[in-house]
Each structure stands twice: as C-alpha cells, then as structure tokens.
Protein backbone atom coordinates (compact mmCIF):
# COMPACT_ATOMS: atom_id res chain seq x y z
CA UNK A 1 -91.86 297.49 -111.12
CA UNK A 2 -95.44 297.28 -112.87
CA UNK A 3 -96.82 299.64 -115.24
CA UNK A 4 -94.34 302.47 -115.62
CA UNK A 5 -97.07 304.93 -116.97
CA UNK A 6 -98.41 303.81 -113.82
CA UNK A 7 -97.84 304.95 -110.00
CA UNK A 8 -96.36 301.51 -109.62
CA UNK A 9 -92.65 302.54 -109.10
CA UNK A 10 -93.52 305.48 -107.06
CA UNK A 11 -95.40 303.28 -104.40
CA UNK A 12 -92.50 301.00 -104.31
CA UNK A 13 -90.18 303.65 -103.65
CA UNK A 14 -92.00 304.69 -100.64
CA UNK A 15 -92.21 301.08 -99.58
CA UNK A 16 -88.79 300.47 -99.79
CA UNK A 17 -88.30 303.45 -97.74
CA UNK A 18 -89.49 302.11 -94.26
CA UNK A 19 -87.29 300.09 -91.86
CA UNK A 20 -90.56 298.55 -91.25
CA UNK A 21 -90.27 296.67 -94.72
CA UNK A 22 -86.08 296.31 -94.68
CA UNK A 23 -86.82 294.84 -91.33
CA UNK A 24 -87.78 291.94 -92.83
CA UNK A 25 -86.56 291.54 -96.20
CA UNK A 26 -83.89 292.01 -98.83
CA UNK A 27 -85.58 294.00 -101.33
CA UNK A 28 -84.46 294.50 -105.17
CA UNK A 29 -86.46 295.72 -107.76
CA UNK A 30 -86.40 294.67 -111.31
CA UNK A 31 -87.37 297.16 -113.85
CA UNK A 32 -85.77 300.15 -115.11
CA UNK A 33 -83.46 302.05 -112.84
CA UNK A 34 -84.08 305.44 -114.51
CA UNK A 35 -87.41 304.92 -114.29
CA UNK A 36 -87.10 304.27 -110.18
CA UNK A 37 -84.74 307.46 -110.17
CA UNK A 38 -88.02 309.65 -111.48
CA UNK A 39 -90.25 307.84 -109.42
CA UNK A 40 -87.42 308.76 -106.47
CA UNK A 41 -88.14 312.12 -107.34
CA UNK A 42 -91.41 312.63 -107.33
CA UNK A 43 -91.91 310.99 -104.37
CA UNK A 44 -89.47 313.29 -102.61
CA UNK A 45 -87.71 310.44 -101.47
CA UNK A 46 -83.67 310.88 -101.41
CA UNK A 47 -82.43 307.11 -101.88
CA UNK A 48 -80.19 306.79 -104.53
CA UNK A 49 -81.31 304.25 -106.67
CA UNK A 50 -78.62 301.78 -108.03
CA UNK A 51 -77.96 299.59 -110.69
CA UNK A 52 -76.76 296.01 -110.86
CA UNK A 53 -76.68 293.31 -113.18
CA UNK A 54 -77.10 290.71 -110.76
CA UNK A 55 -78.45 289.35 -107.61
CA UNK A 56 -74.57 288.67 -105.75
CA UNK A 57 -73.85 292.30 -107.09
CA UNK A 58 -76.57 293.78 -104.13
CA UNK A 59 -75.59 295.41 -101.36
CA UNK A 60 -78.60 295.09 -99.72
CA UNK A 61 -77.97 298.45 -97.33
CA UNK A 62 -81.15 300.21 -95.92
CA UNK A 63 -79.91 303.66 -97.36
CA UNK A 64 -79.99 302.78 -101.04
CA UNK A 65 -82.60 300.91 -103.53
CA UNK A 66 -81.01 298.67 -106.05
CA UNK A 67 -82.65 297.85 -109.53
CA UNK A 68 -81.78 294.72 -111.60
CA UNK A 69 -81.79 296.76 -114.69
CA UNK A 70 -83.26 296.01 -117.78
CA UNK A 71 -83.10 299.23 -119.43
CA UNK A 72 -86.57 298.85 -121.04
CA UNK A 73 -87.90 302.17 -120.78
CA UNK A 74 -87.58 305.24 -122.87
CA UNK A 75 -88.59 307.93 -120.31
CA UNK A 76 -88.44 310.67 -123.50
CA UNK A 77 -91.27 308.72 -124.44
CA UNK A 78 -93.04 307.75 -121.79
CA UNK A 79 -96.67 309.26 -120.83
CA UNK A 80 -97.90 309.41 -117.68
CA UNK A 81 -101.54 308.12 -117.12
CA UNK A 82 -101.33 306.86 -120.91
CA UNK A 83 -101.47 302.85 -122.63
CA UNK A 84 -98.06 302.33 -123.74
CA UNK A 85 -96.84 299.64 -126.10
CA UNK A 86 -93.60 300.12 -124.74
CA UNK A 87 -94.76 299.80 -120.82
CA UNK A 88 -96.73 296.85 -121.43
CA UNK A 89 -93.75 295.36 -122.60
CA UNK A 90 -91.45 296.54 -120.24
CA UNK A 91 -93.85 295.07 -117.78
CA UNK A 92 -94.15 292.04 -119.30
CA UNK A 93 -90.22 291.67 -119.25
CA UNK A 94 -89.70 292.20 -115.78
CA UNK A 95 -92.49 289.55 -114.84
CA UNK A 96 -90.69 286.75 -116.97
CA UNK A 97 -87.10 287.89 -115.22
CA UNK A 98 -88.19 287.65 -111.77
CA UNK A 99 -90.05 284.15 -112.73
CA UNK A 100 -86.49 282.87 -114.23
CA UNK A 101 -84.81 284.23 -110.96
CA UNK A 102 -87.51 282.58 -108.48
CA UNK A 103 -87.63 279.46 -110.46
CA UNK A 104 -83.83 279.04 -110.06
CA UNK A 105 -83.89 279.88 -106.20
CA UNK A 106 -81.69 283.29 -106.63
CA UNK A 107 -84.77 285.51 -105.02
CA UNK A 108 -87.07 283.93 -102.15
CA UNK A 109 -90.11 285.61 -103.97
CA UNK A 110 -92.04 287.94 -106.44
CA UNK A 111 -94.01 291.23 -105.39
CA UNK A 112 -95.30 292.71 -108.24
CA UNK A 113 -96.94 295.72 -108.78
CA UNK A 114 -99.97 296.29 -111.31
CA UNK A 115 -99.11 295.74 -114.90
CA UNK A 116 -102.25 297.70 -117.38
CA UNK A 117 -103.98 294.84 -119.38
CA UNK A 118 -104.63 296.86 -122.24
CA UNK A 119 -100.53 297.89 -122.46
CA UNK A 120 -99.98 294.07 -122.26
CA UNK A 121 -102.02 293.39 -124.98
CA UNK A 122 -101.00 296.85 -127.09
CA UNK A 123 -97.07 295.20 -126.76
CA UNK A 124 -98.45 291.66 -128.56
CA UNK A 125 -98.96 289.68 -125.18
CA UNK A 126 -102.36 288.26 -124.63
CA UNK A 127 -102.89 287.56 -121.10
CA UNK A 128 -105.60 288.53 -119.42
CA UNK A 129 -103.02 289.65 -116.67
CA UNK A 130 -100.52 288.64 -113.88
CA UNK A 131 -101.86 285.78 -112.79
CA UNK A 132 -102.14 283.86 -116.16
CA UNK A 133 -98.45 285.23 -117.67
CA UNK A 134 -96.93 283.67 -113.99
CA UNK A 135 -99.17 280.33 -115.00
CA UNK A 136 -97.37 280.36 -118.75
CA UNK A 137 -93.70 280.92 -116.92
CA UNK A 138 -93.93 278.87 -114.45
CA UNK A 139 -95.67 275.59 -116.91
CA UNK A 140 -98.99 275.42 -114.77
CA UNK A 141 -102.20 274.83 -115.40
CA UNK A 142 -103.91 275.48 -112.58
CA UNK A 143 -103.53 278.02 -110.47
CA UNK A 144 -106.47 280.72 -108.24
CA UNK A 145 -106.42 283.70 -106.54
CA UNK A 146 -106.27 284.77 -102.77
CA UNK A 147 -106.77 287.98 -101.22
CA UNK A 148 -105.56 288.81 -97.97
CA UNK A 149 -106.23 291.65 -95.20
CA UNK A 150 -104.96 290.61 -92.10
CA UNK A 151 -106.81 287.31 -91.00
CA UNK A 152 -109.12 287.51 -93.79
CA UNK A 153 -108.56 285.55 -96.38
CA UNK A 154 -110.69 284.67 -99.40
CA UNK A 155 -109.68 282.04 -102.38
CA UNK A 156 -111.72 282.34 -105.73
CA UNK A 157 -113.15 279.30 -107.91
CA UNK A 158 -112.84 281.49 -110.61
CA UNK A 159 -111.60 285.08 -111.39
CA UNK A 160 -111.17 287.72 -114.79
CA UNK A 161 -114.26 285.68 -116.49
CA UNK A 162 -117.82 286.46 -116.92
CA UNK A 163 -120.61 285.95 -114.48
CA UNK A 164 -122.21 283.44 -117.09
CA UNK A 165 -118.88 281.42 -117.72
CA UNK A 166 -117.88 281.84 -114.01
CA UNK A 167 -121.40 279.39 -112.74
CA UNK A 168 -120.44 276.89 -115.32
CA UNK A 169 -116.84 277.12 -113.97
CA UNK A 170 -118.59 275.52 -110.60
CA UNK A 171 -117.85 271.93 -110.50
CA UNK A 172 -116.79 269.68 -107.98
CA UNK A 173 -113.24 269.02 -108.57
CA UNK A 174 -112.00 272.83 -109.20
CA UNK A 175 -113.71 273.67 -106.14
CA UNK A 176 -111.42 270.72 -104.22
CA UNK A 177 -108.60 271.45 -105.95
CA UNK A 178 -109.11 275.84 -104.97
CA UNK A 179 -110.00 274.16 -101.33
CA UNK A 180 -106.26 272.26 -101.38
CA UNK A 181 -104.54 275.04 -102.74
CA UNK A 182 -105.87 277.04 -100.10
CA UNK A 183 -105.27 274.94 -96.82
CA UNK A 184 -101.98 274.68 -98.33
CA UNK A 185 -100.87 278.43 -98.42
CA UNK A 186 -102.82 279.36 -95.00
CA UNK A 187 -100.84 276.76 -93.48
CA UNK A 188 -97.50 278.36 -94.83
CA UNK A 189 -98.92 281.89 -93.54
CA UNK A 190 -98.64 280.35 -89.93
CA UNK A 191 -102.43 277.89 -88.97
CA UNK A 192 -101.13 274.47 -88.63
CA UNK A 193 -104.44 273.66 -89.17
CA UNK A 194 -106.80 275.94 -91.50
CA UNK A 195 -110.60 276.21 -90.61
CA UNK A 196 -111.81 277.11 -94.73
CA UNK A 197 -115.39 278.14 -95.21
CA UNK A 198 -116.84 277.38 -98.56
CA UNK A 199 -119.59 279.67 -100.08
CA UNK A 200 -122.31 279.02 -101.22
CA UNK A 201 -123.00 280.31 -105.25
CA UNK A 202 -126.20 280.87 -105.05
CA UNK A 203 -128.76 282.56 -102.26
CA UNK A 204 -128.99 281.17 -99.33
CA UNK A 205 -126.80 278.50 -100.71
CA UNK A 206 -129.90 277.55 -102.80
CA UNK A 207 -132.02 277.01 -99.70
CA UNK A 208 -131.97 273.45 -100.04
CA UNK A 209 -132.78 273.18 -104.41
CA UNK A 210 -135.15 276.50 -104.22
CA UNK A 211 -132.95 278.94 -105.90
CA UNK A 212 -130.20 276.38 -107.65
CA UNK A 213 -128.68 273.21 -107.31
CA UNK A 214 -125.01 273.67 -107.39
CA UNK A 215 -124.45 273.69 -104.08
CA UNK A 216 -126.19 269.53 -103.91
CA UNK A 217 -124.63 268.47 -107.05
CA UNK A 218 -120.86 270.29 -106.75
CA UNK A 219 -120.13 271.94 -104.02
CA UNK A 220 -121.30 269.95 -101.08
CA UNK A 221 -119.62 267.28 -102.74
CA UNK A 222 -116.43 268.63 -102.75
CA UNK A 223 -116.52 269.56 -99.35
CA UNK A 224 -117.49 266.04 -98.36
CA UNK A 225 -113.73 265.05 -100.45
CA UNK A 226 -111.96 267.24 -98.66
CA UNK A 227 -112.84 266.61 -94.90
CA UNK A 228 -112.01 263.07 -96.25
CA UNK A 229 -108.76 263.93 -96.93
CA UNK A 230 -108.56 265.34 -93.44
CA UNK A 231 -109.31 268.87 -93.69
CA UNK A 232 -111.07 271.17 -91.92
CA UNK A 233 -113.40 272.24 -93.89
CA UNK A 234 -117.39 273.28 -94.02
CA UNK A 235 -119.82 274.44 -96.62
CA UNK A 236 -121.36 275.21 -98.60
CA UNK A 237 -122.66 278.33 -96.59
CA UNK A 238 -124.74 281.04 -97.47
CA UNK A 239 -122.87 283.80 -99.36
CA UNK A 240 -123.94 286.43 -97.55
CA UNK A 241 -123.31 285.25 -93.73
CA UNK A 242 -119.53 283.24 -94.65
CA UNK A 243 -117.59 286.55 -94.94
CA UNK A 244 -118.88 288.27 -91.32
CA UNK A 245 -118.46 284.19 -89.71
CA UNK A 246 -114.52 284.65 -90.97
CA UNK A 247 -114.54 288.74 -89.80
CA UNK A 248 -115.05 286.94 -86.87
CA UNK A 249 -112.55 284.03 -86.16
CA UNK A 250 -114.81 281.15 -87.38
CA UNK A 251 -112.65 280.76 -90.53
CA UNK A 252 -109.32 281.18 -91.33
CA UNK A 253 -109.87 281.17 -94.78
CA UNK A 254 -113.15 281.27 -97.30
CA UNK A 255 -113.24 279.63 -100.93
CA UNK A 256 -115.56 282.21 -103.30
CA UNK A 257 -117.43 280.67 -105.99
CA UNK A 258 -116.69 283.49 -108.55
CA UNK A 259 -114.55 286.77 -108.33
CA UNK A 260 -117.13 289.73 -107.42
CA UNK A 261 -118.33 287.19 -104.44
CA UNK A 262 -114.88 287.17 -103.14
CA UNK A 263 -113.42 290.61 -104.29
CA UNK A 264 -116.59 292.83 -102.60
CA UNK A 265 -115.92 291.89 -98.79
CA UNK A 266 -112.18 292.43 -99.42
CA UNK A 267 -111.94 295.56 -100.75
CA UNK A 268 -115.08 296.91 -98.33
CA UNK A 269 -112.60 295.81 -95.32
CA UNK A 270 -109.04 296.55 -97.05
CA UNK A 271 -108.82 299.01 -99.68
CA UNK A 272 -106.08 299.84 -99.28
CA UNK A 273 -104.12 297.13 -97.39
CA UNK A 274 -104.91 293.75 -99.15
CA UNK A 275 -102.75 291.57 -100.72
CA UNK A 276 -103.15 289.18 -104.14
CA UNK A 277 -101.38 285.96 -103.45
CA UNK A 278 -101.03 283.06 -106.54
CA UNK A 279 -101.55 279.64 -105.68
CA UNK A 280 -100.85 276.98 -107.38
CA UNK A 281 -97.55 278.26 -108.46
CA UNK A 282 -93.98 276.52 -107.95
CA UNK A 283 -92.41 279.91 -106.35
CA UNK A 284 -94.08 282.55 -103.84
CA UNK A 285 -95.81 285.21 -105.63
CA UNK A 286 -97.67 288.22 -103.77
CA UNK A 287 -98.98 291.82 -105.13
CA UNK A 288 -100.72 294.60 -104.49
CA UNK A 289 -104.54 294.17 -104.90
CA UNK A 290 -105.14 297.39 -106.96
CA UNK A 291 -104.60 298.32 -110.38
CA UNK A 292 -102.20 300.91 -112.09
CA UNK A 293 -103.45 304.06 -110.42
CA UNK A 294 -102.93 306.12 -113.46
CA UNK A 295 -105.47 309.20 -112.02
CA UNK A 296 -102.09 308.89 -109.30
CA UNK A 297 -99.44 308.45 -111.67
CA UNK A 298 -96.61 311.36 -111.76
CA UNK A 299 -97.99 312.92 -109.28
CA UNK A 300 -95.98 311.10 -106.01
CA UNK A 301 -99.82 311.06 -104.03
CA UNK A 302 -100.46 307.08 -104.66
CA UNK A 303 -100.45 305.77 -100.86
CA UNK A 304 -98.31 302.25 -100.72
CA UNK A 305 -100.71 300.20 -98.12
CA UNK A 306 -100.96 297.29 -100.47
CA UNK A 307 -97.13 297.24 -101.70
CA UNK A 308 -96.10 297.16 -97.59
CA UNK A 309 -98.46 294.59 -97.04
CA UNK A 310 -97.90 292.09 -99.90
CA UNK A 311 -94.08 292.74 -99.52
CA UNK A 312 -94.00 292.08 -95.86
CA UNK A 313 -96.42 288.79 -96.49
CA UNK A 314 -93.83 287.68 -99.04
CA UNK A 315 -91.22 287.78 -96.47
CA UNK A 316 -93.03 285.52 -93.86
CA UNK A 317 -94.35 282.54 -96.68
CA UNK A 318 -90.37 282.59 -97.86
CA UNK A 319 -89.29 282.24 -94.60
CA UNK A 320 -91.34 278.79 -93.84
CA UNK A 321 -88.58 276.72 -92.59
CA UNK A 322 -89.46 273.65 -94.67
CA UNK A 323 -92.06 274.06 -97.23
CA UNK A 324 -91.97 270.63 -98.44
CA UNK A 325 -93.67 269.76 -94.58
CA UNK A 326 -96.51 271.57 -95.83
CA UNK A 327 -97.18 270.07 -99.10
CA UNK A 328 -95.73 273.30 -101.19
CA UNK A 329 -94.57 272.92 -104.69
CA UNK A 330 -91.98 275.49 -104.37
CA UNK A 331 -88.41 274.42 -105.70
CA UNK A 332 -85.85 273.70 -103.29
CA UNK A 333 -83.72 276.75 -102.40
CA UNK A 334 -86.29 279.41 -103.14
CA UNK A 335 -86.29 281.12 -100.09
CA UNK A 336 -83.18 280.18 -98.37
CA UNK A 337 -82.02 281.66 -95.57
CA UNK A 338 -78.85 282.94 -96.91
CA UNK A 339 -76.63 285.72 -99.14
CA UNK A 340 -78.89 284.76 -102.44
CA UNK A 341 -82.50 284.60 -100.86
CA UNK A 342 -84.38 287.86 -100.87
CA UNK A 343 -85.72 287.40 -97.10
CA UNK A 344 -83.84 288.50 -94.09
C-alpha cells in the first residue's frame, strides 16, 4: 500500500481498476482496508474494497479489490501530505508481511508502492528505504537496483549513497556481481540471451587513463570475467553514448556505475512509466519508480503509469515457467501457476 499520507493507495486503486492489469494478474493489496476505502473515494472509483485475513479467503473477481488487512492505520489521525510515525510504520508492516507471504510461495510477487524515508525512520526503522528493508527480510547481502521503461533497462553499481562513496564503491567484483544479477533478471523478462552494456564512470570512459583510471583497473576487468563466463557483455563505454546505443536496440540492458548516471536517462524517457525492480532477492519484487507524491496526496489527481507498469512486469517475471533454468534464486512455488499464486 506505501505511504498512506501518501497518494500511494489512490494510484493503486486506479490500477486495480483496469481489465488491462486483472488481465494478467491476481491482485491483493496488503495494507489497511479503510484506508483503500478513502483512497476508493477520492478517486471516484466505485469498487468495494474487501477485507480478508488470508490469501485462500480471495475471491479474486474483477469487480471488487480485496485488502489483507492489517488494521494499522488510524485515519482520525492521519494527515495528508504530512511525516507520520504511524505511516512509516504501517508501511514498514506491510513490507515485512508481503516478504513472509512471498518467501513462503503464498503470493507470486511484491509491487510496492513508495514508502517516505523520513516516516520510516520517525516510526524507529532505519533503512534508507525499500530496497535495503527487502535485503534485511529476505537475509541478503547483496542486492542492486534496475529500472525499467519498456526495453530500456539500466542496473546500478551503487544507489542512495553519495557521489564520493559511490566512486569508491567501483571495484571489480561488485561490478560482476551487478553484471550477473542483471543477465539473470533480463533473461527472466523474456532475452534468452542479454546483450548488457557497461558504462563507463568517468568521461569518455577516462579516454584511455586521461580523466581516471577505473575503467583499466575495475571495470574493464570485470567485463573481461564476465564474457568468460559466457556472457554477452561489452564495456566499459562512454557514459554519455551507452544510454542512446540501448534507446536503440544495441543493448538489452546497461550496468550504471552510480545512481544519478543510471536514474537521469530513465526518468528523461519514462517519467511516468518506469519500473524499480530488486535483484538479488530470493522472491520477485517490482515498484513504482517515484516517490510518495504527497503535493498529490488526497486529492485523487496522482496518475498510476508506474503502478500499471511495475504490476503488469511482476506478472510476466512470476510467470517464467522454470526459474531455476535461468539461474534465479527464487524459492520453489513462488509464482505457481495455481489457486495460491498471485499471477493469472
């Protein structure tokens, strides 16, 4: 459900309201149902919202939305627009349910939407964000970002860190393992075999030792690993040229050195429409690549691009056939084809 001072459960009602989503998924939210009834509301959609206590109680019918519900919210006292102890926790909550749900194959996937960092923290959790509280759940250590809009897909090295810590962060075997994780998930999102460009950090991929040596002494390196290891894979290239190469069906995929590199292009091409996808993690996670909307919030006017899109992207990695073919770490049974999976 996200951030419930946030438009996040007024974009998921809307998404939830298109066959085009139902089409291809079984869709429950976890959260609060009251708080999906206001959303419902002020939205102007006419769904009934229902609740249920567990994943066999769903009906799964196009003409209602049904809410694992963990009564979390106190609406009397919620703010739109407003940090909230009590929605940071709330949020927190429903991320470590759907974990314990994924992990033990009930729901095919997680689609979150945006949780407020500074609620997290303001309810006594210290995570930076989404990405590292699924890491604690799930008992990872290593784990990356991708963004995806469309065909255009770009990995990060390193993400919510600064630009300083994020070149130290540069070294050979992160950038193999971000290059693994990635052939990995764009092979579950349908290329048998990915083409992955990896960028360059600095300009004109340090034209040749001029302007830095990280691409000689830990990227190219890596690179060199993982064509040994059989894939297809080429770098470093120059930062400014790998993005437009991918734009235009050179690469299926492109590793960023650092998360302004990677983010930029992105959200130039997909404001609205891109998806966050975890790697590295032992069950499917997507979400919306935006954050809490609160200028939106209350006011039923937040569009739902990036919900569709990371919802319907959920739906086609959980319904790989066989993961295990394709190296995935995902537990058997998450994702199964039948009355307990969350995909069609």
């Amino acid at each position: 459900m996200g951030d419930a001072s946030g438009a996040g459960p007024e974009i998921t009602m809307k998404a939830l309201a298109l066959p085009e989503v139902r089409a291809v998924c079984r869709p429950i939210v976890i959260g609060d149902a009251a708080t999906m009834r206001r959303a419902a509301s002020i939205v102007g959609i006419g769904l009934p919202v229902r609740s249920i206590d567990r994943v066999c109680d769903a009906s799964y019918a196009d003409d209602v939305v049904e809410v694992i519900d963990l009564q979390n919210i106190d609406l009397e006292q919620l703010e739109f627009a407003r940090v909230q102890a009590m929605a940071g926790r709330a949020a927190y909550e429903c991320v470590a349910k759907a974990v314990e749900m994924a992990v033990s194959g009930e729901i095919g996937a997680i689609v979150t939407a945006a949780l407020h960092k500074e609620a997290l923290h303001a309810a006594g959790f210290g995570f930076p964000g989404h990405t590292e509280i699924l890491a604690h759940l799930c008992g990872v250590k290593s784990v990356t970002m991708l963004l995806v809009a469309g065909d255009f897909r770009v990995s990060h090295v390193s993400t919510h860190v600064s630009l300083r810590e994020a070149i130290e962060r540069v070294k050979e075997d992160r950038i193999l393992e971000v290059v693994r994780l990635t052939h990995e998930a764009v092979r579950r999102m349908g290329r048998v075999q990915p083409r992955i460009g990896v960028a360059g950090l600095n300009p004109h991929a340090g034209e040749g030792g001029l302007f830095g040596c990280e691409e000689k002494t830990e990227i190219a390196p890596a690179v060199e690993k993982a064509r040994a290891e059989g894939m297809d894979v080429a770098g470093p290239i120059p930062p400014d040229t790998v993005f437009f190469r991918m734009m235009h069906g050179q690469y299926d995929a492109v590793v960023a050195m650092f998360h302004d590199q990677g983010h930029i292009p992105v959200k130039v091409l997909a404001f609205d429409d891109g998806v966050n996808v975890t790697l590295g993690l032992p069950i499917i996670r997507t979400s919306v690549d935006h954050g809490t909307v609160y200028g939106k919030a209350g006011k039923g006017t937040a569009r739902p691009g990036s919900m569709i899109q990371a919802l319907k992207l959920a739906a086609e990695m959980a319904s790989t056939p066989d993961r295990r073919e394709t190296g995935s770490n995902t537990p058997t049974g998450s994702g199964r084809l039948d009355d307990s999976s969350g995909v069609r």
